[in-house]
Every structure is written in C-alpha cells, then in structure tokens.
PDB file of N, CA and C in Angstrom:
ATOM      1  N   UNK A   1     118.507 145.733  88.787  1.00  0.00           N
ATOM      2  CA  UNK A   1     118.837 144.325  88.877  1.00  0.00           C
ATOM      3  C   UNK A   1     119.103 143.969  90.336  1.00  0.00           C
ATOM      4  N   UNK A   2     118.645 142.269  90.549  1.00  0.00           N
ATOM      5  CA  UNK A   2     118.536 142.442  92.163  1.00  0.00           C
ATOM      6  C   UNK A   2     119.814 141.600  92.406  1.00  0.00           C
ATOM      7  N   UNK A   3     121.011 142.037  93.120  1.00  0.00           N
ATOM      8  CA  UNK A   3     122.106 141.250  93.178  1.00  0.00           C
ATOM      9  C   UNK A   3     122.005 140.294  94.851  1.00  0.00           C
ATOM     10  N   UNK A   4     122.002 138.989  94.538  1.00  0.00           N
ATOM     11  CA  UNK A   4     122.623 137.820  95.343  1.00  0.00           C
ATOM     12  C   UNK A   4     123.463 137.831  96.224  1.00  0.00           C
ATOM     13  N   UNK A   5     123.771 138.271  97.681  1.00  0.00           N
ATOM     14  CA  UNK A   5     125.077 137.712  98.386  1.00  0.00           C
ATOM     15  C   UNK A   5     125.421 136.146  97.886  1.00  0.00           C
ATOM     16  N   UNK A   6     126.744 136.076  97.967  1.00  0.00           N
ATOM     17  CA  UNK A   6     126.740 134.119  97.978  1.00  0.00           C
ATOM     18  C   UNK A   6     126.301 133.391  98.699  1.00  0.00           C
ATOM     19  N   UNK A   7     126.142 133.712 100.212  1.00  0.00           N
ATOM     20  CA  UNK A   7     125.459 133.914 101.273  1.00  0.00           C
ATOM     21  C   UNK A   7     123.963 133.210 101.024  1.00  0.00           C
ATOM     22  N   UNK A   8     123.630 134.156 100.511  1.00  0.00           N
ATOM     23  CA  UNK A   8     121.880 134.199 100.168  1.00  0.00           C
ATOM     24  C   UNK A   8     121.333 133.181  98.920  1.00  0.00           C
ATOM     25  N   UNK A   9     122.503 132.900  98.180  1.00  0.00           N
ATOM     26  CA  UNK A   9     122.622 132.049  97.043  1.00  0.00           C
ATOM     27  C   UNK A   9     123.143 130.451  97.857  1.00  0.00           C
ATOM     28  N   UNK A  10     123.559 130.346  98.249  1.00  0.00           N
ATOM     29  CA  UNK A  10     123.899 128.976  98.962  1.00  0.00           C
ATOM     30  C   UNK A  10     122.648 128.694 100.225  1.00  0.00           C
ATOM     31  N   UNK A  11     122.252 129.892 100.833  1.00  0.00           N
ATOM     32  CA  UNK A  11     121.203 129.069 101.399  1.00  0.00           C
ATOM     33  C   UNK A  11     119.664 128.266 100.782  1.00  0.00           C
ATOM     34  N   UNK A  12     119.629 129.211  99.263  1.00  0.00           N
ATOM     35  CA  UNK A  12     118.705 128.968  98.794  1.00  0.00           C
ATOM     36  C   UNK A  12     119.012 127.465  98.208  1.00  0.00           C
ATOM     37  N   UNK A  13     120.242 127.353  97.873  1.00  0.00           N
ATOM     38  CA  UNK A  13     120.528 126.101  97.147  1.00  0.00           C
ATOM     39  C   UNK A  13     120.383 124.836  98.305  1.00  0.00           C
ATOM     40  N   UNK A  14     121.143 125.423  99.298  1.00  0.00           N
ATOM     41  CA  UNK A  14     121.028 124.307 100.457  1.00  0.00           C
ATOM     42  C   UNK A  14     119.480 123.650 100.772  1.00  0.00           C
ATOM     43  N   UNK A  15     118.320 125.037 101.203  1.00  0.00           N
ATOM     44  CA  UNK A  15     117.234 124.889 101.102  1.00  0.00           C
ATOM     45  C   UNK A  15     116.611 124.042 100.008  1.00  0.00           C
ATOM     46  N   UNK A  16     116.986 124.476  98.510  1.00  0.00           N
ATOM     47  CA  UNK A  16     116.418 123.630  97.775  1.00  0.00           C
ATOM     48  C   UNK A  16     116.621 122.014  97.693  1.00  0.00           C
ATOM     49  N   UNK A  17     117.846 121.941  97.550  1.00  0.00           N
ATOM     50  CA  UNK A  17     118.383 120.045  97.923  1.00  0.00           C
ATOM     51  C   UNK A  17     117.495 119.563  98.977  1.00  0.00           C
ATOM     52  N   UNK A  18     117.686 120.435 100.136  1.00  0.00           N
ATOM     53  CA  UNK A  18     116.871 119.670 101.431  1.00  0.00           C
ATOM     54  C   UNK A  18     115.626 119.201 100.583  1.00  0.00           C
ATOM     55  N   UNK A  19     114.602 120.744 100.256  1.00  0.00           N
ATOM     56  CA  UNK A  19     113.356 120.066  99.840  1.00  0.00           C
ATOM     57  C   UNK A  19     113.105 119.033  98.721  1.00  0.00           C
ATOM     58  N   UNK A  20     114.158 119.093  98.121  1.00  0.00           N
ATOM     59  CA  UNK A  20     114.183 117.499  96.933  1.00  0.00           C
ATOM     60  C   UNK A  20     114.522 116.655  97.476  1.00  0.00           C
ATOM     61  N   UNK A  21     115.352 116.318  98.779  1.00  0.00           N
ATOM     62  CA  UNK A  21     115.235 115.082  99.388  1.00  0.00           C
ATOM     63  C   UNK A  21     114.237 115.059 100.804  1.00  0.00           C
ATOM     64  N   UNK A  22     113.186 115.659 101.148  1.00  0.00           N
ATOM     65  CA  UNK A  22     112.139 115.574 101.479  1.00  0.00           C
ATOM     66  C   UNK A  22     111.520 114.942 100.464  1.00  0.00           C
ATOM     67  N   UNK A  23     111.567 115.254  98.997  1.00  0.00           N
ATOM     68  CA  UNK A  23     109.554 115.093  98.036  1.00  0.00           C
ATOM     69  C   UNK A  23     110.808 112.924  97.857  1.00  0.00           C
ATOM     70  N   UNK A  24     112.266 112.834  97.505  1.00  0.00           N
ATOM     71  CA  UNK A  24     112.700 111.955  97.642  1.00  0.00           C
ATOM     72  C   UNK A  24     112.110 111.212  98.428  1.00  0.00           C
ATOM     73  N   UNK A  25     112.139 111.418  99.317  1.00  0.00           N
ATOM     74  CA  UNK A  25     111.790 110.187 100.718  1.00  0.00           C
ATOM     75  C   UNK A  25     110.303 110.288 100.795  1.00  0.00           C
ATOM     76  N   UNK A  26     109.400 111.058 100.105  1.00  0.00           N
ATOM     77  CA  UNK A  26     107.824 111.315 100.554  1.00  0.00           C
ATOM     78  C   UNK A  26     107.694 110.064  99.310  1.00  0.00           C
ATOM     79  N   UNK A  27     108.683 109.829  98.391  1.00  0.00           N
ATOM     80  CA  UNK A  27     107.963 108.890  97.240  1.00  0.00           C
ATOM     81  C   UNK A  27     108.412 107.534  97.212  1.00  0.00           C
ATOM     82  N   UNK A  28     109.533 107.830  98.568  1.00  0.00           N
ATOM     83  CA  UNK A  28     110.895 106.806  98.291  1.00  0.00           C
ATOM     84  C   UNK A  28     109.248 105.596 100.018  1.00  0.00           C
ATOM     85  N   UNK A  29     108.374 106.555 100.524  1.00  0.00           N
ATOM     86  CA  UNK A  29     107.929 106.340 101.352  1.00  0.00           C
ATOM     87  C   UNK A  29     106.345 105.974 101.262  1.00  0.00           C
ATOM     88  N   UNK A  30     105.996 106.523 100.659  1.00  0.00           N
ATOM     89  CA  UNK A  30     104.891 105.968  99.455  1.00  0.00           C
ATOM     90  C   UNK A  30     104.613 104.710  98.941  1.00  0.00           C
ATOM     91  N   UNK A  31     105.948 104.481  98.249  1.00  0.00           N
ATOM     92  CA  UNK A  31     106.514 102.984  97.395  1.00  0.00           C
ATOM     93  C   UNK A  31     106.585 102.084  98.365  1.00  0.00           C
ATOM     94  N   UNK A  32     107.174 102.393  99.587  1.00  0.00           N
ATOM     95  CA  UNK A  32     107.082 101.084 100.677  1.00  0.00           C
ATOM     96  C   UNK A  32     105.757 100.768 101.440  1.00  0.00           C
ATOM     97  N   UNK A  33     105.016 101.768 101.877  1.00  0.00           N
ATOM     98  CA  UNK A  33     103.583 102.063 101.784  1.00  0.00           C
ATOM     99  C   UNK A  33     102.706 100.646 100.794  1.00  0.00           C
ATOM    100  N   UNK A  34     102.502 101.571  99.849  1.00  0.00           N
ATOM    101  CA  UNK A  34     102.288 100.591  98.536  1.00  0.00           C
ATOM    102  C   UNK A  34     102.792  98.745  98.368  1.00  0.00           C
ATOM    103  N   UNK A  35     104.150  98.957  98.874  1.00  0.00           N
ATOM    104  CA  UNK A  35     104.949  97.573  99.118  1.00  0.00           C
ATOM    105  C   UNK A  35     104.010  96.497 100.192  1.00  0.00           C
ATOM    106  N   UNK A  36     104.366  97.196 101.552  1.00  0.00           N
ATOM    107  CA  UNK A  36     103.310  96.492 102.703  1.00  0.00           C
ATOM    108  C   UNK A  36     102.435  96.088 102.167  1.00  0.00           C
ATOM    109  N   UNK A  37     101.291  97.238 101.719  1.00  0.00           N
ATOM    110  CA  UNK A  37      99.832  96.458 101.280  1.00  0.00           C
ATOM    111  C   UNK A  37     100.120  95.305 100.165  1.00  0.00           C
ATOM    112  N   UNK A  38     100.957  95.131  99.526  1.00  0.00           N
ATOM    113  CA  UNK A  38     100.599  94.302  98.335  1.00  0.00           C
ATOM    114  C   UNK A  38     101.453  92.794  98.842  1.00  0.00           C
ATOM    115  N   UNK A  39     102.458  93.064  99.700  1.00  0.00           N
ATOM    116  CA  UNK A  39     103.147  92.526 100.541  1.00  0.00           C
ATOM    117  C   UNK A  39     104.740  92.364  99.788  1.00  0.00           C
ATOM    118  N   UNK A  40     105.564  91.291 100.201  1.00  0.00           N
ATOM    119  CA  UNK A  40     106.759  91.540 100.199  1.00  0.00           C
ATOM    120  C   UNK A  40     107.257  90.727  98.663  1.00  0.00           C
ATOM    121  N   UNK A  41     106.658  90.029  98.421  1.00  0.00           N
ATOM    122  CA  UNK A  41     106.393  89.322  97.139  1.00  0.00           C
ATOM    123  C   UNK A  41     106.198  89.801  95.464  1.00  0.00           C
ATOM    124  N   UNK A  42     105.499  91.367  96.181  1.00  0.00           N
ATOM    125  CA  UNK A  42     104.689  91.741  94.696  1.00  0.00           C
ATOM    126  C   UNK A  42     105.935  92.526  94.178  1.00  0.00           C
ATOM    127  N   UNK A  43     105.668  92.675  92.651  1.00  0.00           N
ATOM    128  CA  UNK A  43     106.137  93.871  92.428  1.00  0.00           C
ATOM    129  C   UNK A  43     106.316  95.066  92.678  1.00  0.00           C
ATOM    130  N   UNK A  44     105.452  95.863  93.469  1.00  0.00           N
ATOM    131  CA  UNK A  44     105.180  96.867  94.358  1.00  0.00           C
ATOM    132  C   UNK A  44     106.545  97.092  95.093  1.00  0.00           C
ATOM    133  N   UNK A  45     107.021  95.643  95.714  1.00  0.00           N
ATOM    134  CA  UNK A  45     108.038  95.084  96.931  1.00  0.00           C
ATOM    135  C   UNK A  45     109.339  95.626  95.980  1.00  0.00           C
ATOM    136  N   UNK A  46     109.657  94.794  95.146  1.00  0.00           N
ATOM    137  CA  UNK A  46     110.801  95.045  93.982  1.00  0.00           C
ATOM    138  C   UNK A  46     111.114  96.615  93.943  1.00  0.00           C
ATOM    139  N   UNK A  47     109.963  97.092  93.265  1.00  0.00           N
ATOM    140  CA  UNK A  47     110.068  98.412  93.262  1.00  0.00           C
ATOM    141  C   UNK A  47     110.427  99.399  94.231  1.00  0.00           C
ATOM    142  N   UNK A  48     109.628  99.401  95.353  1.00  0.00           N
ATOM    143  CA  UNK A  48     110.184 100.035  96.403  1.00  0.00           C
ATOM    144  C   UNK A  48     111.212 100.408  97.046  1.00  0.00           C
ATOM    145  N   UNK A  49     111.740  98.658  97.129  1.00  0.00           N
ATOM    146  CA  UNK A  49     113.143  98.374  97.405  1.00  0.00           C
ATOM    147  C   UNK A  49     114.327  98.892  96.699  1.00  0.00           C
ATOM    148  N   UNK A  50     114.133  98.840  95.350  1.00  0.00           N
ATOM    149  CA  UNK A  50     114.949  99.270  94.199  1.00  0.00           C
ATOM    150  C   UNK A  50     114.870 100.880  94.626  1.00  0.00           C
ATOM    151  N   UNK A  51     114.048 102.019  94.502  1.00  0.00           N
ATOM    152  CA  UNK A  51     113.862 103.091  95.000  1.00  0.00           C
ATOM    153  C   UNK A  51     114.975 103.116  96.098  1.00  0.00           C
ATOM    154  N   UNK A  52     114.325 102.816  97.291  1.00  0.00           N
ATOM    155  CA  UNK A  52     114.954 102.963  98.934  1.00  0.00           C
ATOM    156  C   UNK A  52     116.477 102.555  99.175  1.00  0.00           C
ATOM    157  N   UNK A  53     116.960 101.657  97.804  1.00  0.00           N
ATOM    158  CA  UNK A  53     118.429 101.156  98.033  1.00  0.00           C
ATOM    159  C   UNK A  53     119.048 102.534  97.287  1.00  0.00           C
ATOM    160  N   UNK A  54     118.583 103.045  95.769  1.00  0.00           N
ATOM    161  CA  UNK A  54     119.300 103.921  95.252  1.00  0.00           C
ATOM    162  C   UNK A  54     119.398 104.820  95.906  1.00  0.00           C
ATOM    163  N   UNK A  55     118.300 105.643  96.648  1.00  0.00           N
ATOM    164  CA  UNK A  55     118.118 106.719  97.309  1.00  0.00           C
ATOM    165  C   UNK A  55     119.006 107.000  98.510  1.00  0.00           C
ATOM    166  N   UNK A  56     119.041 105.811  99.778  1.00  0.00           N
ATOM    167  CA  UNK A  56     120.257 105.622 100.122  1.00  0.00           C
ATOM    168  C   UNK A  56     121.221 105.346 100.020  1.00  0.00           C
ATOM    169  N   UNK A  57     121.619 105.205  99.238  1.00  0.00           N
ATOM    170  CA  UNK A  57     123.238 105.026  98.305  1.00  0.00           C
ATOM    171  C   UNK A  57     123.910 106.479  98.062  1.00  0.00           C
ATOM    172  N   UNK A  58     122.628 107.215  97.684  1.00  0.00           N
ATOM    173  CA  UNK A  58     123.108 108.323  97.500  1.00  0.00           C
ATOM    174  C   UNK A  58     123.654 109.385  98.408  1.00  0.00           C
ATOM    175  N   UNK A  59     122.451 108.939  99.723  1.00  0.00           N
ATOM    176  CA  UNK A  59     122.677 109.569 100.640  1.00  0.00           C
ATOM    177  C   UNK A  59     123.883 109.551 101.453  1.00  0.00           C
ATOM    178  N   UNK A  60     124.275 108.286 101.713  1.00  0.00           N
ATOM    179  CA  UNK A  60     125.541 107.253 102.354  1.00  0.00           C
ATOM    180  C   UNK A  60     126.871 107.938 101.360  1.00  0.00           C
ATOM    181  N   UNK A  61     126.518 108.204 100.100  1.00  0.00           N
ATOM    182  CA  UNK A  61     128.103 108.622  99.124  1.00  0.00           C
ATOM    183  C   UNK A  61     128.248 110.338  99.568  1.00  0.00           C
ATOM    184  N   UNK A  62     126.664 110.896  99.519  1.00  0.00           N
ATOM    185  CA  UNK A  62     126.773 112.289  99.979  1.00  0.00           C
ATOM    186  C   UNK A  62     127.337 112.484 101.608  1.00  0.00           C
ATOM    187  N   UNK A  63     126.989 111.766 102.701  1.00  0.00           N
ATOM    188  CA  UNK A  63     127.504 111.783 103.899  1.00  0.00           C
ATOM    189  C   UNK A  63     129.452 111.615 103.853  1.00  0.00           C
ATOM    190  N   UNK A  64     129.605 110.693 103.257  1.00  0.00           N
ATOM    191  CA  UNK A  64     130.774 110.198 103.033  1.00  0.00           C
ATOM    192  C   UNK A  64     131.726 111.240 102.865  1.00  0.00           C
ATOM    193  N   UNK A  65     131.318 112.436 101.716  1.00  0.00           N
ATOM    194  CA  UNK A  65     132.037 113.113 100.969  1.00  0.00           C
ATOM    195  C   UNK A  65     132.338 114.387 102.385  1.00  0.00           C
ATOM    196  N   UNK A  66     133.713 114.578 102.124  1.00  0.00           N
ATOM    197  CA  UNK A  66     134.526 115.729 103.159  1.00  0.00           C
ATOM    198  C   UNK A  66     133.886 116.756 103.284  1.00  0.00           C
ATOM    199  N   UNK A  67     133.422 116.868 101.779  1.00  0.00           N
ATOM    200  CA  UNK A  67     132.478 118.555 101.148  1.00  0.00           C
ATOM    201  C   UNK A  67     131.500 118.130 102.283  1.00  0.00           C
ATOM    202  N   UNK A  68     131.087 117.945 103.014  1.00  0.00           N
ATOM    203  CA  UNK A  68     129.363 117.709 103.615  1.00  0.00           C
ATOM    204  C   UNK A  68     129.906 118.386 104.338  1.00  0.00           C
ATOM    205  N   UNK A  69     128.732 119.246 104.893  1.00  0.00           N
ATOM    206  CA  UNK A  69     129.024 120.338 106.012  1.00  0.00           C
ATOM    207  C   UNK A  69     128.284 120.220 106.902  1.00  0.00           C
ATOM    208  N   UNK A  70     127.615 118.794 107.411  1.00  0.00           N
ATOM    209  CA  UNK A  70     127.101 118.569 108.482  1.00  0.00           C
ATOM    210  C   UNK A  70     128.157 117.854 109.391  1.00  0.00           C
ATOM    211  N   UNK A  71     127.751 118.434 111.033  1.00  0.00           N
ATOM    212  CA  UNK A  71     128.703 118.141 112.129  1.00  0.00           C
ATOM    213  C   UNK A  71     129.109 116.530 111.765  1.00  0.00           C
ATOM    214  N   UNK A  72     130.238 116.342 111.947  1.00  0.00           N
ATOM    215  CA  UNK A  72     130.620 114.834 111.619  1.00  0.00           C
ATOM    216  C   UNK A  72     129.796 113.860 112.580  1.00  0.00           C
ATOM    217  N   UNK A  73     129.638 114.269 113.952  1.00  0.00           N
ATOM    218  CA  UNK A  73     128.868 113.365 114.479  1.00  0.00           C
ATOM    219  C   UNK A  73     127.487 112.819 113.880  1.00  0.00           C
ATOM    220  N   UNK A  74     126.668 113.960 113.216  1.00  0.00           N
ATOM    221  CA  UNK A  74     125.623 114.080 112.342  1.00  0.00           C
ATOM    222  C   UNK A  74     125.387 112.724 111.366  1.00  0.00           C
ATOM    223  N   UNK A  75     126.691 113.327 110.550  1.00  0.00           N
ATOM    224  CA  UNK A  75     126.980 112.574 109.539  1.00  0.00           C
ATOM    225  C   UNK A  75     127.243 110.893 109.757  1.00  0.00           C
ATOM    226  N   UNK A  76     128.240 110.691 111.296  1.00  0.00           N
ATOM    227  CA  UNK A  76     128.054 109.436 111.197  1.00  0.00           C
ATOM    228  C   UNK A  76     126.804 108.422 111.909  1.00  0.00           C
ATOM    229  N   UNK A  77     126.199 109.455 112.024  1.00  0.00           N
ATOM    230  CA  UNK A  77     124.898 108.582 112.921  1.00  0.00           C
ATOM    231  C   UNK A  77     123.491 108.349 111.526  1.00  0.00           C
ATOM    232  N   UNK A  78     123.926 109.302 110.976  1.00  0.00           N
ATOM    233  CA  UNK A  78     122.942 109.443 109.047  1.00  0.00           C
ATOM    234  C   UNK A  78     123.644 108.068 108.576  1.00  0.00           C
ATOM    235  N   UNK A  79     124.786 107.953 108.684  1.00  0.00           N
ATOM    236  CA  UNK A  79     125.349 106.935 107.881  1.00  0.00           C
ATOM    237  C   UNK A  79     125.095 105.748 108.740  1.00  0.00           C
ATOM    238  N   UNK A  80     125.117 105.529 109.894  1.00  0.00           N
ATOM    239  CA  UNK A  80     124.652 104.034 111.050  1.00  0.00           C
ATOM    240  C   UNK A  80     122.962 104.103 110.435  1.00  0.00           C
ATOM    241  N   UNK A  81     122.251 104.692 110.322  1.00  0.00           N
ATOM    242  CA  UNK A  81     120.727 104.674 109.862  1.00  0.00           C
ATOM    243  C   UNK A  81     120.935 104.284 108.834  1.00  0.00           C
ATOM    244  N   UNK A  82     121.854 104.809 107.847  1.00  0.00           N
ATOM    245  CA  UNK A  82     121.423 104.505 106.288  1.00  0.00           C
ATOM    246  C   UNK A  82     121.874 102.832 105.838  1.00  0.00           C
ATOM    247  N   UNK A  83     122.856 102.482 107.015  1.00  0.00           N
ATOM    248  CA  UNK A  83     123.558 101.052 106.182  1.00  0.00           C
ATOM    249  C   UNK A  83     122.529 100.289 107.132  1.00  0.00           C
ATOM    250  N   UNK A  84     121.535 100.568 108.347  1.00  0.00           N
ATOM    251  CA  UNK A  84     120.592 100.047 108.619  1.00  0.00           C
ATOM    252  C   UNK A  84     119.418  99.589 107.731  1.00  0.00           C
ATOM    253  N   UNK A  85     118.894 100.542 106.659  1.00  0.00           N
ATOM    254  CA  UNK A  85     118.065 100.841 106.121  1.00  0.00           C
ATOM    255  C   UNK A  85     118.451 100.303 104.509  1.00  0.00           C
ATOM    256  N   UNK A  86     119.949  99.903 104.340  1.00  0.00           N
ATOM    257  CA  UNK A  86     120.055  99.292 103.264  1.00  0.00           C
ATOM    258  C   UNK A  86     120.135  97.784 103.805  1.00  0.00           C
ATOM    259  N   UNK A  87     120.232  97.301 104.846  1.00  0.00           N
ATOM    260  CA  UNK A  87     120.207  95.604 105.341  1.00  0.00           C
ATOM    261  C   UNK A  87     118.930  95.320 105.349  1.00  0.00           C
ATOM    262  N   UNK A  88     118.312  96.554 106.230  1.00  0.00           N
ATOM    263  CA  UNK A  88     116.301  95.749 106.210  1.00  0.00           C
ATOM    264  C   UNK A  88     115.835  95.651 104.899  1.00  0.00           C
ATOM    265  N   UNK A  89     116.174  96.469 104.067  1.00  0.00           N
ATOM    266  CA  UNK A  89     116.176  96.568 102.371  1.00  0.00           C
ATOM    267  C   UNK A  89     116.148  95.164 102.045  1.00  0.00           C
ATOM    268  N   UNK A  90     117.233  94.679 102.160  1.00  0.00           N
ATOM    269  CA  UNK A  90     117.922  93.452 101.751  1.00  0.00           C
ATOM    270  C   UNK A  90     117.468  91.913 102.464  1.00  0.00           C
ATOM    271  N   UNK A  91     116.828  91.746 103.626  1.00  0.00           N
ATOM    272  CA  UNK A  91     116.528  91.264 104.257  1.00  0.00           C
ATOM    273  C   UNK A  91     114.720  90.894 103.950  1.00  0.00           C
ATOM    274  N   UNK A  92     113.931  92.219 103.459  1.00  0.00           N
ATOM    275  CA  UNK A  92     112.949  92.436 102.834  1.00  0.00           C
ATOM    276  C   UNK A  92     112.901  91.776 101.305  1.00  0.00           C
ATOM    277  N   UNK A  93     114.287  92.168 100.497  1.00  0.00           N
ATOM    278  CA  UNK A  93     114.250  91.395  99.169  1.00  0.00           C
ATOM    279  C   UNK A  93     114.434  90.317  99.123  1.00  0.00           C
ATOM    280  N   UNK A  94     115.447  88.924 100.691  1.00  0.00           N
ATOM    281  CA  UNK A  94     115.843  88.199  99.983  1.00  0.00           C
ATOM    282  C   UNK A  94     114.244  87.313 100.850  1.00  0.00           C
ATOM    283  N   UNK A  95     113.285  88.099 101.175  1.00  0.00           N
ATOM    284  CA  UNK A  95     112.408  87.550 101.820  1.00  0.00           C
ATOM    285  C   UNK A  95     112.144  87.148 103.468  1.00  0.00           C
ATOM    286  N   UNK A  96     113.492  87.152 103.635  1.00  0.00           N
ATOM    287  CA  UNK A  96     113.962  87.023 105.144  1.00  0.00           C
ATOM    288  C   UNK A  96     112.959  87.867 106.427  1.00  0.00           C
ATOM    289  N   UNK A  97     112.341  88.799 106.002  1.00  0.00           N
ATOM    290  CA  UNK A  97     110.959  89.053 106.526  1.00  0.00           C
ATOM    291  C   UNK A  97     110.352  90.124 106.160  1.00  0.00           C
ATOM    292  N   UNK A  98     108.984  90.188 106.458  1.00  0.00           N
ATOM    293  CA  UNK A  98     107.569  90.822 105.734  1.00  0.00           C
ATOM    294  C   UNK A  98     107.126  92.151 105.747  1.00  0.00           C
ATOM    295  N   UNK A  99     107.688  92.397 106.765  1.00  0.00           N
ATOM    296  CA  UNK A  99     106.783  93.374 107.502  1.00  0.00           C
ATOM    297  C   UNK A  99     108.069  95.033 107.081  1.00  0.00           C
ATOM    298  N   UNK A 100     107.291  95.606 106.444  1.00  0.00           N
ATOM    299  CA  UNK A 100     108.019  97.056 105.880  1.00  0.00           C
ATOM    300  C   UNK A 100     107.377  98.134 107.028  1.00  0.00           C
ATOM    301  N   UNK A 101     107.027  97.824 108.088  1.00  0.00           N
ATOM    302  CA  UNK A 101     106.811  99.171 109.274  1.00  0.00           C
ATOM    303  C   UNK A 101     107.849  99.752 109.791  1.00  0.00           C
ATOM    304  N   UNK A 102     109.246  99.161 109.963  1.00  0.00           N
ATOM    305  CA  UNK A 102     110.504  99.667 110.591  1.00  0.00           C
ATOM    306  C   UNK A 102     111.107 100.364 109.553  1.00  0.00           C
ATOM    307  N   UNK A 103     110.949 100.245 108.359  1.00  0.00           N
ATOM    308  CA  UNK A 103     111.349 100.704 107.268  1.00  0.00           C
ATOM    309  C   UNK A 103     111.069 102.048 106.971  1.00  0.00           C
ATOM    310  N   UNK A 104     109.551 101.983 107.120  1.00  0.00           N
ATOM    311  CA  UNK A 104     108.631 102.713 107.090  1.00  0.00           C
ATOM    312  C   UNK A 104     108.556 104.094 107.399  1.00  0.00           C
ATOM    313  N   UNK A 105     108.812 103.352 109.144  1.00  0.00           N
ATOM    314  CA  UNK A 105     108.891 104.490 110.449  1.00  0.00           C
ATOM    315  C   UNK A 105     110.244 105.237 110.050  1.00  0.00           C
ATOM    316  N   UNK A 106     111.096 104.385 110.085  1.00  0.00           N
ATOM    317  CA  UNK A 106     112.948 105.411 110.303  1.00  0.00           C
ATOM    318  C   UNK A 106     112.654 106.478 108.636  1.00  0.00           C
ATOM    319  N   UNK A 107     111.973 106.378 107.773  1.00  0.00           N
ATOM    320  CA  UNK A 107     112.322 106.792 106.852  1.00  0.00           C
ATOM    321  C   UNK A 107     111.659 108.075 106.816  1.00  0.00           C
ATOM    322  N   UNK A 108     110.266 108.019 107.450  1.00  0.00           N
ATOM    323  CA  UNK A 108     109.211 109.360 107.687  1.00  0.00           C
ATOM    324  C   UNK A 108     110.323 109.748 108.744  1.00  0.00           C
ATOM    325  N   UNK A 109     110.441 109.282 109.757  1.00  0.00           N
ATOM    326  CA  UNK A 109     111.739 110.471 110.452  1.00  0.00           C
ATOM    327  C   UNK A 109     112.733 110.776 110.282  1.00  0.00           C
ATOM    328  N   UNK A 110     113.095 110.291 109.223  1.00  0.00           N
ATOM    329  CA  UNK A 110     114.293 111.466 108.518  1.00  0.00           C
ATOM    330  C   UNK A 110     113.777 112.165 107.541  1.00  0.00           C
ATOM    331  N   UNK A 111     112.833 111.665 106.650  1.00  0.00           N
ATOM    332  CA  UNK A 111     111.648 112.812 106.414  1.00  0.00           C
ATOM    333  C   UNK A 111     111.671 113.782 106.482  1.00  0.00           C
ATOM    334  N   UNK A 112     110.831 113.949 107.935  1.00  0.00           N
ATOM    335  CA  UNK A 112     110.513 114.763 108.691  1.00  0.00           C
ATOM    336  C   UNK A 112     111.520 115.795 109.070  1.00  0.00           C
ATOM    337  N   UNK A 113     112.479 115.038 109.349  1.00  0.00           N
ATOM    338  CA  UNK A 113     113.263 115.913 109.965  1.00  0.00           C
ATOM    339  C   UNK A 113     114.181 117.087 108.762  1.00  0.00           C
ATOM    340  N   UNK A 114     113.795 116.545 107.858  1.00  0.00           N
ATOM    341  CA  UNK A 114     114.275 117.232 106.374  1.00  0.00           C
ATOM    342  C   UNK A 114     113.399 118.632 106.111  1.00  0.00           C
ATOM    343  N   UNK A 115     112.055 118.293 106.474  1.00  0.00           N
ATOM    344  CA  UNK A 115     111.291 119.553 106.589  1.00  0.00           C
ATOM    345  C   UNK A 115     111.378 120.651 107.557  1.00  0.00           C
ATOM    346  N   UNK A 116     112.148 120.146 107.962  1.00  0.00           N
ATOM    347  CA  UNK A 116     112.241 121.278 109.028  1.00  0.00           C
ATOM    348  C   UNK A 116     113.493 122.606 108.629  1.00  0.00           C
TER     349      UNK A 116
END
C-alpha cells in the first residue's frame, strides 16, 4: 500500500483547486467571448455575466477567508481585481457599456496565471 505524506496530499489538493479554477475561468471566459460576439443585449450577455459575478464572488469570499494561504499582499491585490471585475460586470448588465475586451483581457490573466 502506497502511503501519502500530508505534505504530498495537500499539494495535490492545492494543485487540484488551482486546476478547477483555471477550466472555471477558461468557461467563465468563453461565455464572455460568446457575450461580445452576440453583444451586450443578448442572452449570451445575461449569461456570461451571471457566470463571471458568481465565480467572483467566490473568489473575493475565498480571498477574504484567514484560512487563505496566499501572501496577504497577494490576496489584497486578487481582491482590488475581483471588485473591479464585479463593477465592469455590472456596468456591462446595466448597459452602461458594450465592449467585454477589458473583461476579457484581466480574466485570461488570471487565467493564466492559474496555470502556472
């Protein structure tokens, strides 16, 4: 039988979350994708938005929490992006403007930076 350090068991877990909020943001990034082309109006828009608000909500309650074991500076600059990214959200739903590229962009680079 092959025994686990906790060690070796928490990185795998850590690893795994990361990569579920990578395939998160690859769909949460997709949907806004999808949004642009159809524009800010369609259902596409609704949807997206609805996605990109829950997703950061989650992220913003996970930063929040003491348990997070990223450097606090980390954490509060994740959290200045994320209440960014819930206003353009909002600004996008109440129509206030069109264009989902800033949205877009900040979201593939935290993405990105998730894959790593």
């Amino acid at each position: 039988m092959y025994n686990l350090s906790y060690a070796e068991v928490m990185d795998d877990l850590c690893s795994d979350q990361r990569l579920n909020e990578h395939e998160a943001m690859s769909i949460v990034i997709e949907k806004l994708s999808g949004a642009q082309e159809k524009g800010v109006k369609s259902q596409e828009a609704v949807e997206a938005l609805f996605y990109t608000r829950r997703l950061w909500s989650y992220f913003l309650e996970n930063l929040a929490d003491d348990a997070n074991e990223l450097p606090l500076e980390t954490r509060a600059n994740l959290i200045s992006v994320g209440i960014w990214v819930l206003k353009e959200a909002e600004a996008l739903r109440q129509w206030e403007q069109e264009d989902f590229a800033d949205i877009i962009q900040i979201n593939s680079i935290i993405r990105d930076s998730l894959g790593n």
